[in-house]
N, C-alpha and C. Protein backbone atom coordinates (compact mmCIF):
# COMPACT_ATOMS: atom_id res chain seq x y z
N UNK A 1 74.84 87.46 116.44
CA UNK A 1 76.00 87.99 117.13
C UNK A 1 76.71 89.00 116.20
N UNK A 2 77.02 90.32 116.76
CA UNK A 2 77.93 91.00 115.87
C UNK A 2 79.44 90.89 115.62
N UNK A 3 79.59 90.90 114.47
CA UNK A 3 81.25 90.88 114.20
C UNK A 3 82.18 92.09 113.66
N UNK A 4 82.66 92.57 114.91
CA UNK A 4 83.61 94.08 114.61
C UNK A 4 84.47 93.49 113.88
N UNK A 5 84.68 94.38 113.03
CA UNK A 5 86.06 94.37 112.21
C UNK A 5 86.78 95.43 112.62
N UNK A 6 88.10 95.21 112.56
CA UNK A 6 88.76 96.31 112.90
C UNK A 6 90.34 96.44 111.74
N UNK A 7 90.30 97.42 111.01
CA UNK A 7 91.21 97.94 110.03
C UNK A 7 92.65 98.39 110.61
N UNK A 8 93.43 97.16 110.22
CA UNK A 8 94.80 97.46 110.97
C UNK A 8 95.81 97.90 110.42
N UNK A 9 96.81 98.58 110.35
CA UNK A 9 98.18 98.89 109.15
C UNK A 9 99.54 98.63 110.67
N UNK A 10 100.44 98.03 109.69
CA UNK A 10 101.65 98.29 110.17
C UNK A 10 102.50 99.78 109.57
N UNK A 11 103.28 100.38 110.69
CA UNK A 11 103.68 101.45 110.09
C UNK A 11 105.04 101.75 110.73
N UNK A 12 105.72 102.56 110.61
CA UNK A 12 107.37 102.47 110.90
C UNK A 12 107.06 102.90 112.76
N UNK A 13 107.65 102.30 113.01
CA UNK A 13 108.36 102.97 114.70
C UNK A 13 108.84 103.75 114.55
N UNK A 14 108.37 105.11 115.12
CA UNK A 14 108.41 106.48 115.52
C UNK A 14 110.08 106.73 116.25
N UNK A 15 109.94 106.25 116.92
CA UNK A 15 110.82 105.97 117.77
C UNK A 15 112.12 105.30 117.55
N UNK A 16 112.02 104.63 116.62
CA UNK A 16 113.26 103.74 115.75
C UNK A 16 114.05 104.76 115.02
N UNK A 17 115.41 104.14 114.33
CA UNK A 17 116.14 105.20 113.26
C UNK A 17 115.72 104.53 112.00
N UNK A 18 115.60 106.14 111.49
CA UNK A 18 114.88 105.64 110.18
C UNK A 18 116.16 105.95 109.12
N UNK A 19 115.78 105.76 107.82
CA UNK A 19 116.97 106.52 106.71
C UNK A 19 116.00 107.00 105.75
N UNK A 20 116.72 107.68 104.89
CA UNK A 20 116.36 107.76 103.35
C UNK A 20 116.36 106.79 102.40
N UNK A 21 115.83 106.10 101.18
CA UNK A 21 116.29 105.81 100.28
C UNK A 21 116.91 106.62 98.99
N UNK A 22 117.87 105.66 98.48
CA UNK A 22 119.12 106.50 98.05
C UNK A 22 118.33 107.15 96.31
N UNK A 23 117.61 106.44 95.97
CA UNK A 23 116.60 106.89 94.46
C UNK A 23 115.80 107.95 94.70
N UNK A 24 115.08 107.81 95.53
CA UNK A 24 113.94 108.81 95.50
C UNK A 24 113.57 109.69 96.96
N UNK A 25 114.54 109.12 97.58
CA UNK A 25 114.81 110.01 99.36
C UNK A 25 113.36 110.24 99.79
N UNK A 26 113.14 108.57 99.87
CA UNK A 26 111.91 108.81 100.63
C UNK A 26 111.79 107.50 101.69
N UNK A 27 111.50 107.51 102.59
CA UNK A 27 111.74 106.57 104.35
C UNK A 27 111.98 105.08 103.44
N UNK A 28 113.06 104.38 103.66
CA UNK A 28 113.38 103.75 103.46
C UNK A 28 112.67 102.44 104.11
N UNK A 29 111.11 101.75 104.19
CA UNK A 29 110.36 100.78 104.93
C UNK A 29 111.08 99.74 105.21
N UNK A 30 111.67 99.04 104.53
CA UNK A 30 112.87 97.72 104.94
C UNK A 30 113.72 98.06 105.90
N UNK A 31 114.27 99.08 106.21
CA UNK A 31 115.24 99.57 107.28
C UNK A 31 114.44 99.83 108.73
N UNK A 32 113.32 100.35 108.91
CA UNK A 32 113.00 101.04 109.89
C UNK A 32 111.95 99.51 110.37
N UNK A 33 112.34 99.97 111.50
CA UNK A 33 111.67 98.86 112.85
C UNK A 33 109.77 99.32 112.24
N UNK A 34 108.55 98.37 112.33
CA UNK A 34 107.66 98.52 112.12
C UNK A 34 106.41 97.93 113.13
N UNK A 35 105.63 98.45 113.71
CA UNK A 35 104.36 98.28 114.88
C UNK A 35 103.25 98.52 114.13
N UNK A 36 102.52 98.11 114.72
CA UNK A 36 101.09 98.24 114.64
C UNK A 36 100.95 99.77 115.01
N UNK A 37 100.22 100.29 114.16
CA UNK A 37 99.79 102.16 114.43
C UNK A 37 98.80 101.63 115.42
N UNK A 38 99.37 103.34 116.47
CA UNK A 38 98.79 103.18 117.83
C UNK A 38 97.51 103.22 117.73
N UNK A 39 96.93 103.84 116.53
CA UNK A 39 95.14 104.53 116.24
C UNK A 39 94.63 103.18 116.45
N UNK A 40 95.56 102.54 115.86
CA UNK A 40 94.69 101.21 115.48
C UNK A 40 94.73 100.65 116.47
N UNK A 41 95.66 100.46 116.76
CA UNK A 41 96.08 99.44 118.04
C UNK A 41 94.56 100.42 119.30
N UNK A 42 94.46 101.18 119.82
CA UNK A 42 93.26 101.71 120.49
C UNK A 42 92.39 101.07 119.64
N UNK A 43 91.71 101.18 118.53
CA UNK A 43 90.52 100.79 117.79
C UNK A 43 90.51 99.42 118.52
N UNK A 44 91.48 98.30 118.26
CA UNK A 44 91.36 97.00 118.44
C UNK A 44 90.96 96.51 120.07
N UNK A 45 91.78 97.68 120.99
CA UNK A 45 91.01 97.69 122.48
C UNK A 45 89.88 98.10 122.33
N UNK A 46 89.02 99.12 121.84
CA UNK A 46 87.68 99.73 121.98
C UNK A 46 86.74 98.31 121.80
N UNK A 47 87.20 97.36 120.39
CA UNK A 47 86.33 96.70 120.00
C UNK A 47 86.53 95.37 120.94
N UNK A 48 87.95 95.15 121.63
CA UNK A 48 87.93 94.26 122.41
C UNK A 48 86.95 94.44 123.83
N UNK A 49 86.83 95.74 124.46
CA UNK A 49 85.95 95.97 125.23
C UNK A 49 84.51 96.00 125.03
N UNK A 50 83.96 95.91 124.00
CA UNK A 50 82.68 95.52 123.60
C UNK A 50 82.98 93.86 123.50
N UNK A 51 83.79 93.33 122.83
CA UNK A 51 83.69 91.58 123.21
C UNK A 51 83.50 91.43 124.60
N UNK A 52 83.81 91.77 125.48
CA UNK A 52 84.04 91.54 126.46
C UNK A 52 82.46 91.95 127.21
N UNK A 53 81.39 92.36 126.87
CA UNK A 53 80.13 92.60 127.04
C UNK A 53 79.65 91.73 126.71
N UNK A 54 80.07 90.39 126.12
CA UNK A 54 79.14 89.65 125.36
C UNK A 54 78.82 89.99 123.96
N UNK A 55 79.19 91.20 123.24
CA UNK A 55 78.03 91.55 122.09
C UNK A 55 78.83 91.13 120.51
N UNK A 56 79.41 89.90 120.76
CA UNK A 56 79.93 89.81 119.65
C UNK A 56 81.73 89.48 119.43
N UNK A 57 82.31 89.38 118.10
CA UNK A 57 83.60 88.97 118.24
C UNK A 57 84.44 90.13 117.35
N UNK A 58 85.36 89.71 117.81
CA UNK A 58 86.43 91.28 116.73
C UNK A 58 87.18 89.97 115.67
N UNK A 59 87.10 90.71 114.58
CA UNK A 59 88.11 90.19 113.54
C UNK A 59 88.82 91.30 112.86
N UNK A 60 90.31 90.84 112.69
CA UNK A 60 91.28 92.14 112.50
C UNK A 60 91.40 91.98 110.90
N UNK A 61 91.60 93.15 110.38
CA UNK A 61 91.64 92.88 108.33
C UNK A 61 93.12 94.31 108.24
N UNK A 62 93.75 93.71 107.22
CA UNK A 62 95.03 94.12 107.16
C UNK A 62 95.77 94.02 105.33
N UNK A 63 95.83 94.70 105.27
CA UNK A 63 96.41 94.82 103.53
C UNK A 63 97.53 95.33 103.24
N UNK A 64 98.82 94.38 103.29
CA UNK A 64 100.20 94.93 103.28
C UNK A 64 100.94 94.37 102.70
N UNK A 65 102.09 93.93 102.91
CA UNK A 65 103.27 93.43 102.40
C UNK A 65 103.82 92.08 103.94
N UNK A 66 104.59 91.09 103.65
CA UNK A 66 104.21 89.76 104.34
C UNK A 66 104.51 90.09 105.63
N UNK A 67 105.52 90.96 105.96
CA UNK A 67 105.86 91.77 106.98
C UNK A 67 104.75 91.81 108.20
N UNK A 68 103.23 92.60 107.09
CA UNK A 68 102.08 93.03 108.46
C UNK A 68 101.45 92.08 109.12
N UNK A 69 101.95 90.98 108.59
CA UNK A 69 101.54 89.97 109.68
C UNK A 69 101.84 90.09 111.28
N UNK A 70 103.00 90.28 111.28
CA UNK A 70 103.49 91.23 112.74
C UNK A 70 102.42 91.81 113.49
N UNK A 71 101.73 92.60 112.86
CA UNK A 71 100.54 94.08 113.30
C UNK A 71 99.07 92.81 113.54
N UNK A 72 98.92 91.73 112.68
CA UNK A 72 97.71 90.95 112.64
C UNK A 72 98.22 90.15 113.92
N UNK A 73 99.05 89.63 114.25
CA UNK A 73 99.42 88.61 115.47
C UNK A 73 99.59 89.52 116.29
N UNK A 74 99.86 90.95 116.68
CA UNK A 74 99.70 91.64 117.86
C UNK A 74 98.66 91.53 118.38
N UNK A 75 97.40 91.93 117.41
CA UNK A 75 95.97 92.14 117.33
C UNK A 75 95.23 90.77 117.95
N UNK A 76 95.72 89.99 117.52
CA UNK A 76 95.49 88.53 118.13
C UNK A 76 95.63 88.18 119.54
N UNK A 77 97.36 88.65 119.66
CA UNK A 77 97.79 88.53 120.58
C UNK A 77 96.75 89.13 121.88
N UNK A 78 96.00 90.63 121.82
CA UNK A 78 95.44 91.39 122.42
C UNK A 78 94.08 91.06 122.90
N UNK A 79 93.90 89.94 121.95
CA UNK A 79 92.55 89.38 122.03
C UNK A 79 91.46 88.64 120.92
N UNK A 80 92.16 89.70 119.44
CA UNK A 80 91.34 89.57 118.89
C UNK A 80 90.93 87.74 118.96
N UNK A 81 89.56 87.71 118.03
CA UNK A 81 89.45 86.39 117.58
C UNK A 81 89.64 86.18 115.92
């Protein structure tokens, strides 16, 4: 049986208000609302639609800060296994 992996990041909401930080005026990550990137978030449907053929299972892999757990339980949420 094959096992997709699929490479996930959490990343700021687009859409949220973001700030500066006050040291180095650069997006302040603790402040700004954070989702699963949409690229990814599609990747994780593509590979869920091949589960769904039978040909195997999706497992989601994620390397962040404790936060991206958020982005791994969406992924879950969506289907993954």
């Amino acid at each position: 049986m094959t096992n997709i992996v699929v490479l996930i990041k959490q990343v700021p909401d687009t859409w949220s208000e973001r700030k500066l930080a006050d040291g180095d005026f650069t997006l302040d990550r603790e402040a700004a609302d954070a989702v699963l990137d949409e690229i990814n978030e599609r990747a994780v449907e593509e590979a869920l639609q091949i589960k769904e053929r039978g040909e195997g299972e999706v497992t989601v892999l994620s390397v962040g800060p404790d936060r991206a757990t958020d982005a791994i339980r969406k992924a879950l949420s969506m289907g993954a296994d």
